[in-house]
Protein backbone atom coordinates (compact mmCIF):
# COMPACT_ATOMS: atom_id res chain seq x y z
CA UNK A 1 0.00 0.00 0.00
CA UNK A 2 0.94 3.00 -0.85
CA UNK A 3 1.85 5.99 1.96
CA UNK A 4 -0.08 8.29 0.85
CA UNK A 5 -3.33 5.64 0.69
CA UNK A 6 -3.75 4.87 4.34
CA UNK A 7 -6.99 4.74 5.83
CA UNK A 8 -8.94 7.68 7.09
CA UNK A 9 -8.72 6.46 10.96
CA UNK A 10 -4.72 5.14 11.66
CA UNK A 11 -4.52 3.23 15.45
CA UNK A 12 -1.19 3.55 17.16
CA UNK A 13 0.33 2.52 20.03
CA UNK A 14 2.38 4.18 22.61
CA UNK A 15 4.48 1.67 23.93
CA UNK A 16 5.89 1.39 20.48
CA UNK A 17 7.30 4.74 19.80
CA UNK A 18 10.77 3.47 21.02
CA UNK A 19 12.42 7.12 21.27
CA UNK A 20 10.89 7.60 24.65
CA UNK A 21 12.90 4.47 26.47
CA UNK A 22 11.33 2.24 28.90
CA UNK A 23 7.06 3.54 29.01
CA UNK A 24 5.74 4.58 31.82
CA UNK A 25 2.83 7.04 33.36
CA UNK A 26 1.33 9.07 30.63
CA UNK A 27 1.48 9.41 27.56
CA UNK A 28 0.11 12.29 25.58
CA UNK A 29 -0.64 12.67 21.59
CA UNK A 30 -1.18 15.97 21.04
CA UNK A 31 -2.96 16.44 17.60
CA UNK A 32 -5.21 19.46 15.52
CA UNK A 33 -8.45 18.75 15.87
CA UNK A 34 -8.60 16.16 12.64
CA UNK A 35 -6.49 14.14 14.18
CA UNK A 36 -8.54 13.52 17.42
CA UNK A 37 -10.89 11.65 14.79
CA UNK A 38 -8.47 10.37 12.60
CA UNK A 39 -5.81 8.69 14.96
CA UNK A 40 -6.54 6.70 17.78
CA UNK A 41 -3.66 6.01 20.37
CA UNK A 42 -3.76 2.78 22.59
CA UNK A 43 -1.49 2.79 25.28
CA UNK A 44 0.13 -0.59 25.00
CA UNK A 45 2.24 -2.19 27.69
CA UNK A 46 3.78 0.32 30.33
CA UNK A 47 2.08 3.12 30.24
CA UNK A 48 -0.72 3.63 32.85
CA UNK A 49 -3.05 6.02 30.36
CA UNK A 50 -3.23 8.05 27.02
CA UNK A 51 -3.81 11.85 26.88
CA UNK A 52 -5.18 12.95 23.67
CA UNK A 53 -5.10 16.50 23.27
CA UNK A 54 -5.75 19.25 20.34
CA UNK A 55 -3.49 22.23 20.59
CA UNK A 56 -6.34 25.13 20.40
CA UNK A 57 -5.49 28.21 17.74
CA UNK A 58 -3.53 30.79 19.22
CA UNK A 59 -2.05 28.57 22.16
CA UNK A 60 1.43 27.43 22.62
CA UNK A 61 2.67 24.27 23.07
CA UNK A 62 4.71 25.49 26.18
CA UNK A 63 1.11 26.61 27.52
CA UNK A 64 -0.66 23.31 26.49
CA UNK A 65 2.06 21.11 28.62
CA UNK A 66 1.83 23.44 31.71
CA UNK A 67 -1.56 23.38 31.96
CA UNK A 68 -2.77 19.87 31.30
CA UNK A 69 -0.52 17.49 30.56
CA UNK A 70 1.50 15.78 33.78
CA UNK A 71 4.96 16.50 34.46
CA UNK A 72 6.66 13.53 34.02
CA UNK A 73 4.73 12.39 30.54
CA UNK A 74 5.74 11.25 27.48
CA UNK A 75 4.63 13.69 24.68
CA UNK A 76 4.12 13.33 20.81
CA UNK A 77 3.28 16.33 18.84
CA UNK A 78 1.62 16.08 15.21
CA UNK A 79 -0.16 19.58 13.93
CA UNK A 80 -0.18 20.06 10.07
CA UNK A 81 -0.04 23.98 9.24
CA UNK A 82 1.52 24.24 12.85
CA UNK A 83 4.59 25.92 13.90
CA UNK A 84 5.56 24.29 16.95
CA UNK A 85 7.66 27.02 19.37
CA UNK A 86 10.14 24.48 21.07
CA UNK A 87 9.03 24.95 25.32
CA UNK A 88 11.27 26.61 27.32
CA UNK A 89 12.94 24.22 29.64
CA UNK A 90 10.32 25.70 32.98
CA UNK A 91 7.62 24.49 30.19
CA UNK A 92 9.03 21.25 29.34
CA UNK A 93 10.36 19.99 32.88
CA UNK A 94 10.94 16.45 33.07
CA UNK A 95 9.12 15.56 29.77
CA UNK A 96 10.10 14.00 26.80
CA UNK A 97 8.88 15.29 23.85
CA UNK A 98 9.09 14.06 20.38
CA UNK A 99 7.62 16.40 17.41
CA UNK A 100 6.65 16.05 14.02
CA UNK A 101 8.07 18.87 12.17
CA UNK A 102 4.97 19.57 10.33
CA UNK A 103 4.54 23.79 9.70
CA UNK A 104 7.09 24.73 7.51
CA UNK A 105 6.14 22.19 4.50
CA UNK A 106 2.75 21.65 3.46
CA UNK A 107 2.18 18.11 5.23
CA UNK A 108 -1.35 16.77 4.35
CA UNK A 109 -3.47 13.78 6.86
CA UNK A 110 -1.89 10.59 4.77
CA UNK A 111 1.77 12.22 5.51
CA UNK A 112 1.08 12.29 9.43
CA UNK A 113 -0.16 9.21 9.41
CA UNK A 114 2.19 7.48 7.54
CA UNK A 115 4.69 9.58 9.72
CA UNK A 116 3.12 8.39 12.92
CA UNK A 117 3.40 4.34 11.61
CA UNK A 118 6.91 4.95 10.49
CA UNK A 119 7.83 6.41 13.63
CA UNK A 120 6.44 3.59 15.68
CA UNK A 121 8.08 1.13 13.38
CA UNK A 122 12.06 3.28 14.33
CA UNK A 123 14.43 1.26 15.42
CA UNK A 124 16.10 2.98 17.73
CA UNK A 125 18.40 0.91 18.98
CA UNK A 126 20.11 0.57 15.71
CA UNK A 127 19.70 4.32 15.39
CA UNK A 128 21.56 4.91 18.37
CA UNK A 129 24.48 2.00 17.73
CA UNK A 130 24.50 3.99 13.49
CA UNK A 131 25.32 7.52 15.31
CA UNK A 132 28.06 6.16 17.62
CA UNK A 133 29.86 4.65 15.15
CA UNK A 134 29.19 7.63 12.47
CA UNK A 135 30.28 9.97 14.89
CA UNK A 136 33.41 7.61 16.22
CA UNK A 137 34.61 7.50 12.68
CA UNK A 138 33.75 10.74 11.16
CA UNK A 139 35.87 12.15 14.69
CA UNK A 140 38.96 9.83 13.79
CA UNK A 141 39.33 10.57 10.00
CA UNK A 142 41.02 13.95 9.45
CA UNK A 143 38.77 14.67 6.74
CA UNK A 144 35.97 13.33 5.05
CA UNK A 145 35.18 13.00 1.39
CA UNK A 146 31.62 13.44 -0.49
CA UNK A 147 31.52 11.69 -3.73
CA UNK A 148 28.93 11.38 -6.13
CA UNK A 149 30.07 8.22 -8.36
CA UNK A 150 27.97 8.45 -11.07
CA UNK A 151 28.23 12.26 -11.61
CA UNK A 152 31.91 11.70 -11.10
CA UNK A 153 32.12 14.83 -8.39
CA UNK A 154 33.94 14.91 -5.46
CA UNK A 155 34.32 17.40 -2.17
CA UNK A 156 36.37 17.59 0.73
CA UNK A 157 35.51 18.68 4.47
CA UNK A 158 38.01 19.38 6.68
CA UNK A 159 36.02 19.51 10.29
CA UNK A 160 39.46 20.89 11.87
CA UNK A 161 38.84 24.18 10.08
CA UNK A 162 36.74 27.06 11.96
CA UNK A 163 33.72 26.15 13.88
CA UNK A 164 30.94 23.61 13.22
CA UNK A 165 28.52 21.64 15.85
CA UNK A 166 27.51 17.90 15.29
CA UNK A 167 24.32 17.05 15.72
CA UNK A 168 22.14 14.22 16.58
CA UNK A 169 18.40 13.75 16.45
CA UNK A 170 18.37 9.96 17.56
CA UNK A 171 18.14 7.80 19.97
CA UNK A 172 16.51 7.47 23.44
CA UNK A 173 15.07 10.52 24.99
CA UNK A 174 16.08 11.74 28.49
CA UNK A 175 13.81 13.50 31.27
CA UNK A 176 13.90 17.06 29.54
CA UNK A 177 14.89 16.38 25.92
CA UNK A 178 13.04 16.86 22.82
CA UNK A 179 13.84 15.23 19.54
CA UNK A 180 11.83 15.49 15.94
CA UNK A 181 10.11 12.12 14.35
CA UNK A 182 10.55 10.38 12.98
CA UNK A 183 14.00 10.19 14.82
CA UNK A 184 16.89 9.77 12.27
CA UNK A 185 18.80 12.96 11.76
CA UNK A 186 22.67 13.26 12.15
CA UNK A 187 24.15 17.12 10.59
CA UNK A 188 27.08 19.20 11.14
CA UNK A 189 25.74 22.89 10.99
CA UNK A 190 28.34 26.12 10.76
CA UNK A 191 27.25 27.40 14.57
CA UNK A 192 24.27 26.22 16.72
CA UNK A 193 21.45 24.76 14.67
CA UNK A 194 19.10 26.86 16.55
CA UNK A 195 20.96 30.04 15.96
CA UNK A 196 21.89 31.81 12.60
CA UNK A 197 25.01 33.62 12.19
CA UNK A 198 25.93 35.18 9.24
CA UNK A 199 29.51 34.85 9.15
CA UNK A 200 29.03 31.02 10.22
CA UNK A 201 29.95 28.65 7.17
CA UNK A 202 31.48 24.92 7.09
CA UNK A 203 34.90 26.67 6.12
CA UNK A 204 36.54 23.18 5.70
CA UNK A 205 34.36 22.13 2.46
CA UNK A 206 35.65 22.43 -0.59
CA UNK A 207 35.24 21.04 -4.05
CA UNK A 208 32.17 19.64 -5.97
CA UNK A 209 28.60 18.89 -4.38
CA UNK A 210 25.91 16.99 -6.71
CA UNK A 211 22.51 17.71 -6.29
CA UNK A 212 19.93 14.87 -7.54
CA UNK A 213 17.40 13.82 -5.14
CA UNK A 214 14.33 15.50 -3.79
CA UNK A 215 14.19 19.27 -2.77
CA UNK A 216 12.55 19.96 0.69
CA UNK A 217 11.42 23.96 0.28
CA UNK A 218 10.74 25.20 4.16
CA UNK A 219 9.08 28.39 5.00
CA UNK A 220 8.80 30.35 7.98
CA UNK A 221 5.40 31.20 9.81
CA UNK A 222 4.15 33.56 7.01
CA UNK A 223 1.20 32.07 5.18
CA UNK A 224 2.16 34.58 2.87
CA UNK A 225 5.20 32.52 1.61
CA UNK A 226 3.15 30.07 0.35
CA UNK A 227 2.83 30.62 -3.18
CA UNK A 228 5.98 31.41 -3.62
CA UNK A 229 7.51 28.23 -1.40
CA UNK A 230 5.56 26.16 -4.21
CA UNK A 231 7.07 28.09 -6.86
CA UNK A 232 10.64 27.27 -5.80
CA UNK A 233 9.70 23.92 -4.86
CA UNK A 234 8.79 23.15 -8.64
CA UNK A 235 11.36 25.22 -10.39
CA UNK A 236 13.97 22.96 -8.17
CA UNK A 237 11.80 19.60 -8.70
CA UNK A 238 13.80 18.33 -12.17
CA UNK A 239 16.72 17.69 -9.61
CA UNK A 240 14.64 14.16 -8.98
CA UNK A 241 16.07 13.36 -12.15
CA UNK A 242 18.80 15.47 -13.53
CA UNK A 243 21.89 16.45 -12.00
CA UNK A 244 23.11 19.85 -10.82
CA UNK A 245 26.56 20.53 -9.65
CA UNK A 246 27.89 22.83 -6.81
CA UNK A 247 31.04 24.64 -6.93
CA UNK A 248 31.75 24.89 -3.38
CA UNK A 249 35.10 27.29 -1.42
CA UNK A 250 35.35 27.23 2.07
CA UNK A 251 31.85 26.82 2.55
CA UNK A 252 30.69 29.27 0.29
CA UNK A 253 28.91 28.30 -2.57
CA UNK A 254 30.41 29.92 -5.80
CA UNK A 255 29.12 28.02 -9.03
CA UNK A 256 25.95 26.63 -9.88
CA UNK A 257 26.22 24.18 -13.48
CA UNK A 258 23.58 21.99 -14.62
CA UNK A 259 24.83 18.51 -15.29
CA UNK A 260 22.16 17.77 -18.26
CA UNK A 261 19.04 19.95 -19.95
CA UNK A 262 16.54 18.82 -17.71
CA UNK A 263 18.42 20.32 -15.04
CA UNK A 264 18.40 23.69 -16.20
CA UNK A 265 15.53 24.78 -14.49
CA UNK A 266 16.50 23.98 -11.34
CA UNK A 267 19.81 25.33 -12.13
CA UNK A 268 18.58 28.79 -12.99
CA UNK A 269 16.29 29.37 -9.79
CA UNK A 270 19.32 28.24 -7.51
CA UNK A 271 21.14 31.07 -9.74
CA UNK A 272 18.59 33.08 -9.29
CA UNK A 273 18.01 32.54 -5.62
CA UNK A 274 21.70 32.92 -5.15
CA UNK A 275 21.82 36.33 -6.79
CA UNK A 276 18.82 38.07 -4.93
CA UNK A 277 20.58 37.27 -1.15
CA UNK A 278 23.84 35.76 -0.62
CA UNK A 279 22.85 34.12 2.37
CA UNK A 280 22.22 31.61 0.20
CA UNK A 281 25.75 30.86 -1.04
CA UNK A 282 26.19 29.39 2.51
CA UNK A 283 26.52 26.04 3.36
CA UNK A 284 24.64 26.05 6.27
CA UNK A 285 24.30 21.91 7.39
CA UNK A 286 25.73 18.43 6.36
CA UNK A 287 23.01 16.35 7.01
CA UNK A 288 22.57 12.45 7.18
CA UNK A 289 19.73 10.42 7.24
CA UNK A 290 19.90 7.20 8.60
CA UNK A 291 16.28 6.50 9.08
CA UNK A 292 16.11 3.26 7.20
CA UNK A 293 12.47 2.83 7.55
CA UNK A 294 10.67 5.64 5.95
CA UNK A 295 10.45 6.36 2.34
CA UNK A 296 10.29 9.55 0.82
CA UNK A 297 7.42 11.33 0.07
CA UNK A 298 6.86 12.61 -3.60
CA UNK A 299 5.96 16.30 -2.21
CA UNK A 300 7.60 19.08 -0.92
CA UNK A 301 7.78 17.17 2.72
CA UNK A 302 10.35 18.74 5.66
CA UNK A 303 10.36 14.90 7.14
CA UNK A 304 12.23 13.51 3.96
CA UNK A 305 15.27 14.82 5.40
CA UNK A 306 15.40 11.37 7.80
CA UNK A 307 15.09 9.11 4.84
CA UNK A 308 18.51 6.75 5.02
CA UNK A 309 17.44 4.39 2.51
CA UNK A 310 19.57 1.51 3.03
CA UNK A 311 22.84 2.63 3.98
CA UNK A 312 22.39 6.73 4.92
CA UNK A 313 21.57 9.33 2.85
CA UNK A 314 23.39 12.54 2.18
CA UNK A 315 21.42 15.66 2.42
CA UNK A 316 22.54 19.24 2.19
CA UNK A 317 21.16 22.61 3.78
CA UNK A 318 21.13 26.53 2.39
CA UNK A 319 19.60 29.14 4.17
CA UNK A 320 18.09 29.13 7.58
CA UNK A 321 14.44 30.52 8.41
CA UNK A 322 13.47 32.86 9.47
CA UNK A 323 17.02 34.80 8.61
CA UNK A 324 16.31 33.47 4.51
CA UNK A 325 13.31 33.38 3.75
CA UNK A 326 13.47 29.70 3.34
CA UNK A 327 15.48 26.75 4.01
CA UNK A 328 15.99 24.09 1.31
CA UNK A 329 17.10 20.77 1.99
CA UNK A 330 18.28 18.60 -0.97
CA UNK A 331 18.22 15.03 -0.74
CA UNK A 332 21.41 13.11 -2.61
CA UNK A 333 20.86 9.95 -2.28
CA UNK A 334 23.71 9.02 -5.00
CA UNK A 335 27.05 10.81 -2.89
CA UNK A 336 28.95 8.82 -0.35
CA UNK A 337 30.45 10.30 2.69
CA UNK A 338 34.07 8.22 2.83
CA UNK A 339 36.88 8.58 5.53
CA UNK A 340 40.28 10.06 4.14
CA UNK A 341 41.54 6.46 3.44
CA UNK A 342 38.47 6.11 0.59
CA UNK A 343 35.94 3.68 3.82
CA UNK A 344 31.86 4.33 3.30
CA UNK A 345 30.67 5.99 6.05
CA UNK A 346 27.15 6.37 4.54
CA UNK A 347 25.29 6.39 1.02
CA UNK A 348 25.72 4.75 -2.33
CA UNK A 349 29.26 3.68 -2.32
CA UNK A 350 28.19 2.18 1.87
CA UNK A 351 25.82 -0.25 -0.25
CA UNK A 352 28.30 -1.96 -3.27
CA UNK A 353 29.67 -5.06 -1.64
CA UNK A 354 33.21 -5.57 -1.91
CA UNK A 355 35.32 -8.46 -1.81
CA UNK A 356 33.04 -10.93 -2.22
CA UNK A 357 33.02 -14.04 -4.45
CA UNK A 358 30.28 -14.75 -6.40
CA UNK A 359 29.19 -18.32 -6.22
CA UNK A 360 26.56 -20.53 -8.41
CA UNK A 361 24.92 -23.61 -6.44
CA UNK A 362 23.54 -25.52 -9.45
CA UNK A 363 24.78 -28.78 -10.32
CA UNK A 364 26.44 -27.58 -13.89
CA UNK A 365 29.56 -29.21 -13.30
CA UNK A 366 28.92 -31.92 -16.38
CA UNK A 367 29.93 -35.24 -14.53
CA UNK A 368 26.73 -36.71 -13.36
């Protein structure tokens, strides 16, 4: 079945959403009010009751959890059209809180419920082992390499060089953390992800970036932006199948080229975006999905950025809302991120076995 063809009514359960670690007390879906109709939450094993809650127009999250949900629960957020103000840590106490990032791209009802499935169905275990040893070899390797096999590109970062922050957005939640979901997310941003500096660039990358995957457009609370967040989105869409390359100096983005025709379009609207505010020509985040279980959505969806595929995906961030006036994402699920000695870390080249012997079983050998 198809994502995007689930039924009008999806039943979870709360014990499975593994992110929040052992279950236990309460656990609260909080929803628009659609989704108190069209998602049901059982509590499962652990978990003494379910709270299901529509955040009212006009109200904050950090309000919501203060005044009725317990102190110590277990909290899912999923509100389409939303933008979801992150609590301040008074609001949030000893919560965990797990949120759909669902405001800034145009999610419909069959992408939250697919969302809320996938996310029950994270392994998070294997999340957590993937980022330890991502982040144990990324740290040991002096630099890293970002290939792109069938384009024939290739770019170095050098994480010694200026500042950048590593991120994670996986694994089990502690008593006053929040994470996104689906969980899946590992980056390396230019300064704090929550907080946009100008000057801030991944000064160690270098070389030639590939662009061919799906474009994630995000806007910031303006419903304004709309029309012309769709506009971009489908100028940039032909990078699903053609290839655009990126010229890339110290983190600065100097050289857009399409690869092909078809990626012209796309091509000329990066150009274009480029040339109306700089801020563009940053390379704001590294990202790397290593969600294996969700598939991307055909749309302009914020929660493809998670998608690992098989073996990680590659995904690459300009611009940072609401400094920009969006942030794109693009999805390249053809580069590999290597160590300095040539060793898959994640991606394409992760996935072609090496060193194997191929072997036949049948009984061809002509003396029987």
């Amino acid at each position: 079945m198809s994502p995007l063809s689930s039924p009008p009514r999806v039943d979870v359960t709360a014990s499975d959403f593994g992110q929040f670690g052992d279950p236990r007390g309460t656990f609260c879906l909080i929803t628009d009010e659609a989704g108190l109709t069209s998602v049901r939450c059982l509590p499962g094993e652990g978990y003494e009751r379910v709270l299901h809650l529509a955040l009212p127009p006009g109200q904050s999250l950090g309000e919501l959890l203060a005044e009725r949900v317990p102190a110590d629960a277990d909290v899912l957020v999923a509100c389409p059209g939303r933008f979801i103000g992150s609590p301040a840590p008074g609001e949030l106490g000893a919560r965990r809180l797990s949120v759909l990032p669902a405001g800034s791209t145009p999610l419909t009802g069959g992408h939250v419920r697919y969302f809320l499935q996938s996310a029950a169905r994270t392994d998070v275990a294997g999340q957590e082992a993937a980022a330890e040893e991502f982040f144990e070899r990324a740290g040991a390797s002096e630099r890293l390499l970002i290939t792109d096999d069938t384009a024939g590109s290739e770019a170095e970062f050098d994480h010694g060089v200026g500042d950048c922050v590593w991120n994670q957005q996986a694994g089990v939640l502690g008593p006053g953390e929040q994470q996104i979901f689906p969980a899946g997310k590992l980056s390396v941003t230019a300064a704090e992800i929550t907080v946009f500096s100008p000057e801030a660039r991944l000064a160690g990358l270098r070389g030639t970036l590939t662009l061919r995957g799906w474009p994630i457009v995000h806007r910031h609370a303006d419903p304004a932006d709309e029309p012309e967040q769709r506009r971009l989105f489908e100028a940039l869409a032909p990078l699903v199948s053609h290839a655009v390359h990126l010229e890339v100096n110290g983190g600065t983005i100097d050289r857009v080229t399409p690869a092909e025709a078809g990626a012209r379009p796309a091509a000329e609207a990066l150009e274009t975006l480029l040339a109306a505010q700089p801020l563009y020509r940053t390379v704001w985040e590294l990202g790397f999905g290593i969600n294996t279980g969700t598939e991307v959505m055909p749309a302009n969806c914020g929660p493809n950025e998670v998608h690992g595929a098989r073996h990680g995906v590659l995904n690459l961030g300009i611009g940072v809302t609401p400094t920009t006036r969006f942030a794109l994402a693009f999805l390249c699920p053809r580069s590999s991120l290597l160590t300095a000695d040539g060793t898959p870390l994640l991606g394409a080249r992760k996935a072609v076995r090496r060193g194997r012997l191929q072997r036949t079983s049948s009984a061809s050998c002509g003396c029987h």
